[in-house]
Protein backbone atom coordinates (compact mmCIF):
# COMPACT_ATOMS: atom_id res chain seq x y z
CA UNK A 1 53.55 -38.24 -5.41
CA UNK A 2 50.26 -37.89 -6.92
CA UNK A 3 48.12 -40.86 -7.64
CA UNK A 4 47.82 -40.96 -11.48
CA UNK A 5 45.20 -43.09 -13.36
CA UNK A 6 45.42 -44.85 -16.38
CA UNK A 7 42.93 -47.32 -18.10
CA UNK A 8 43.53 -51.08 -18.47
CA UNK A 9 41.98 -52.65 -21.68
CA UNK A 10 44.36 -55.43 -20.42
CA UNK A 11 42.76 -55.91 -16.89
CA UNK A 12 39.31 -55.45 -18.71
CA UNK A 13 40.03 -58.49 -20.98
CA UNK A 14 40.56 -60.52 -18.26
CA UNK A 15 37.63 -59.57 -16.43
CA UNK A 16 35.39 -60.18 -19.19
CA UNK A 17 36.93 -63.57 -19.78
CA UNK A 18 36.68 -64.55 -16.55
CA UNK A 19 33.03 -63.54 -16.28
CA UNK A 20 32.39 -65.34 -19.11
CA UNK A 21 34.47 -68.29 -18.61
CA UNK A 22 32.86 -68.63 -14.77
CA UNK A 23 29.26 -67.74 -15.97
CA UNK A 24 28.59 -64.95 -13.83
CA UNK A 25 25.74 -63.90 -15.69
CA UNK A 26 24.42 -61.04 -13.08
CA UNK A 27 27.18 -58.99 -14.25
CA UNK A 28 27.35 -56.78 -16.91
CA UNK A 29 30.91 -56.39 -17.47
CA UNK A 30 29.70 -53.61 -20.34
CA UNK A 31 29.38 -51.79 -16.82
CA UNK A 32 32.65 -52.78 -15.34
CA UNK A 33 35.29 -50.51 -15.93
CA UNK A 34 39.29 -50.78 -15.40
CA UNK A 35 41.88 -48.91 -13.93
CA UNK A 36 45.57 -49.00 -13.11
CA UNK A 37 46.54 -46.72 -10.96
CA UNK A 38 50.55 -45.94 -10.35
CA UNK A 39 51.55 -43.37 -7.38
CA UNK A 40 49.79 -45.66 -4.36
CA UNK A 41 51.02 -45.29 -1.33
CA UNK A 42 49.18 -47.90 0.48
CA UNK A 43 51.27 -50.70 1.70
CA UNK A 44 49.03 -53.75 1.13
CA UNK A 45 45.85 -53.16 -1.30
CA UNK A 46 46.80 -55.00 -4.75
CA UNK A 47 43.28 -54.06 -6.30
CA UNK A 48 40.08 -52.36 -5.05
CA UNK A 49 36.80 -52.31 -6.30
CA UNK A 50 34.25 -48.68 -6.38
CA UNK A 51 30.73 -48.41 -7.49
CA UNK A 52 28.06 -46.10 -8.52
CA UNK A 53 25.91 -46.29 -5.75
CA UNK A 54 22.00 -46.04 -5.75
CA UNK A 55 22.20 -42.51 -4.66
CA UNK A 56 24.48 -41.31 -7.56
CA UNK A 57 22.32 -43.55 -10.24
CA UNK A 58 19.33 -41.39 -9.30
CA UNK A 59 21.19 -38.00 -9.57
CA UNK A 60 22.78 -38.96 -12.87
CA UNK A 61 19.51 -40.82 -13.89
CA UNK A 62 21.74 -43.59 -14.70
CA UNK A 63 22.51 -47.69 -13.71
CA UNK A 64 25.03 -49.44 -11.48
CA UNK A 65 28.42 -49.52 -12.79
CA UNK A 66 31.74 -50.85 -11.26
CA UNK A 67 35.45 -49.93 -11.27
CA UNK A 68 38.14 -52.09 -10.70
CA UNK A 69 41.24 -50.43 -9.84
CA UNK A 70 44.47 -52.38 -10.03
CA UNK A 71 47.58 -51.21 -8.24
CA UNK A 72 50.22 -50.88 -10.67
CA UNK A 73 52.75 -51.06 -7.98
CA UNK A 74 51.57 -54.53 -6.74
CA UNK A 75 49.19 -56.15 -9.48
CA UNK A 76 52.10 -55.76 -11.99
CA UNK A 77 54.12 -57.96 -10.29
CA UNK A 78 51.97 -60.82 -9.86
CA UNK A 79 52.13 -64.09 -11.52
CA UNK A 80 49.10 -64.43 -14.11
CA UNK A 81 47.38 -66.76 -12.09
CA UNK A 82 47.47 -64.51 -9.13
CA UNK A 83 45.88 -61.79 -10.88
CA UNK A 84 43.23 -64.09 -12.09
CA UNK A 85 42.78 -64.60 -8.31
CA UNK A 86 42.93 -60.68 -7.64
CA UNK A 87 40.18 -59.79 -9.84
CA UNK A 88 38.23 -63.21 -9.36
CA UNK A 89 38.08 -61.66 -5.73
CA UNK A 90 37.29 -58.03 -6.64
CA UNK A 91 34.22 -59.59 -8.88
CA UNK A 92 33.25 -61.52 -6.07
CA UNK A 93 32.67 -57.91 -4.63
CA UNK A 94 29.27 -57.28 -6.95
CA UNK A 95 26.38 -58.59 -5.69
CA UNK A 96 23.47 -60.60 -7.70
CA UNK A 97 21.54 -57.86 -8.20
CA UNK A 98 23.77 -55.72 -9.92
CA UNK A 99 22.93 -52.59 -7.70
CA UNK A 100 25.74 -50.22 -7.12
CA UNK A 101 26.33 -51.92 -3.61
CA UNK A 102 29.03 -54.26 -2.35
CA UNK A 103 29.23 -57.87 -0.73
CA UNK A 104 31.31 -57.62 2.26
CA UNK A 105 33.89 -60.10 2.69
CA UNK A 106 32.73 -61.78 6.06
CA UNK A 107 29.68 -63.90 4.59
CA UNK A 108 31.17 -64.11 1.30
CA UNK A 109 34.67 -63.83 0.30
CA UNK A 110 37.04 -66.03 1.02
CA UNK A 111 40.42 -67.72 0.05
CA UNK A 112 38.75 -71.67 -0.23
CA UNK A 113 36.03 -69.95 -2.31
CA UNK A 114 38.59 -68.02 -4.81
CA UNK A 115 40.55 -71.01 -5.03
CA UNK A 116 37.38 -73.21 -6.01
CA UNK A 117 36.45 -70.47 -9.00
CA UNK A 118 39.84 -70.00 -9.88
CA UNK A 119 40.15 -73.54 -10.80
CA UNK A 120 36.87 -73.58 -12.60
CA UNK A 121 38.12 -70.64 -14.58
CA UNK A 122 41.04 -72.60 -15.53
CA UNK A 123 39.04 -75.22 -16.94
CA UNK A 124 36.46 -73.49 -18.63
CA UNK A 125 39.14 -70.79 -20.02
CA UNK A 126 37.97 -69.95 -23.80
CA UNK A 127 41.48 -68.57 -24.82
CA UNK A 128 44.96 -68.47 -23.30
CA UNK A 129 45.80 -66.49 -20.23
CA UNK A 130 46.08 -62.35 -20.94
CA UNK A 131 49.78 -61.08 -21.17
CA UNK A 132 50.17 -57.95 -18.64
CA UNK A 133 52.78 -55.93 -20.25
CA UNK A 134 52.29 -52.39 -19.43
């Protein structure tokens, strides 16, 4: 099966609140995109992150932008709180500068740390959790 894409103004909502809501101000979720994807045949991914990089900004003459792809087969499922977690996690990705590049997961990501914004999102949520209906 071929991998088909599809976009995800639903996902997208919830990444901008939860940029907002943990004042990540270094992104610019105008430059975050959102796909679902359905036709995976990876076993474990749930959602993955891809840039622009630097190289590919110069040839287009253009700035860093990010996609976050969400596995329809395995995002969909989730509770609402885990995919708050999921794309808390894939945010977490995007480093300071806003470049195009990636922060890896050894000196950066980790569960404890997800956990700890996760619950700061919760409190500082400025409207009810996003219904994933697809």
């Amino acid at each position: 099966m071929v991998i088909k894409y599809y976009t995800a103004p639903d996902v997208k909502q919830l990444v901008d609140a939860i940029v907002k809501g943990l004042d990540l101000t270094y992104i610019d979720s105008t430059f975050v995109y959102c796909f679902r994807s359905k036709g995976s045949k990876s076993r474990r991914v749930v959602a993955r992150i891809h840039s622009l990089g630097r190289l590919w900004q110069l040839a287009l003459s253009t700035h860093a932008q990010y996609l976050i792809e969400v596995i329809s087969e395995r995002f969909d499922k989730l509770s609402n709180v885990d995919k708050e977690k999921v794309l808390i996690h894939e945010l977490l990705h995007i480093p300071k500068g806003f470049s195009g590049g990636f922060r890896p997961h050894k000196s950066y990501i980790s569960n404890k740390k997800i956990v700890k914004l996760h619950k700061i999102y919760q409190q500082h949520r400025t409207f009810p959790a996003c219904s994933f209906n697809t």
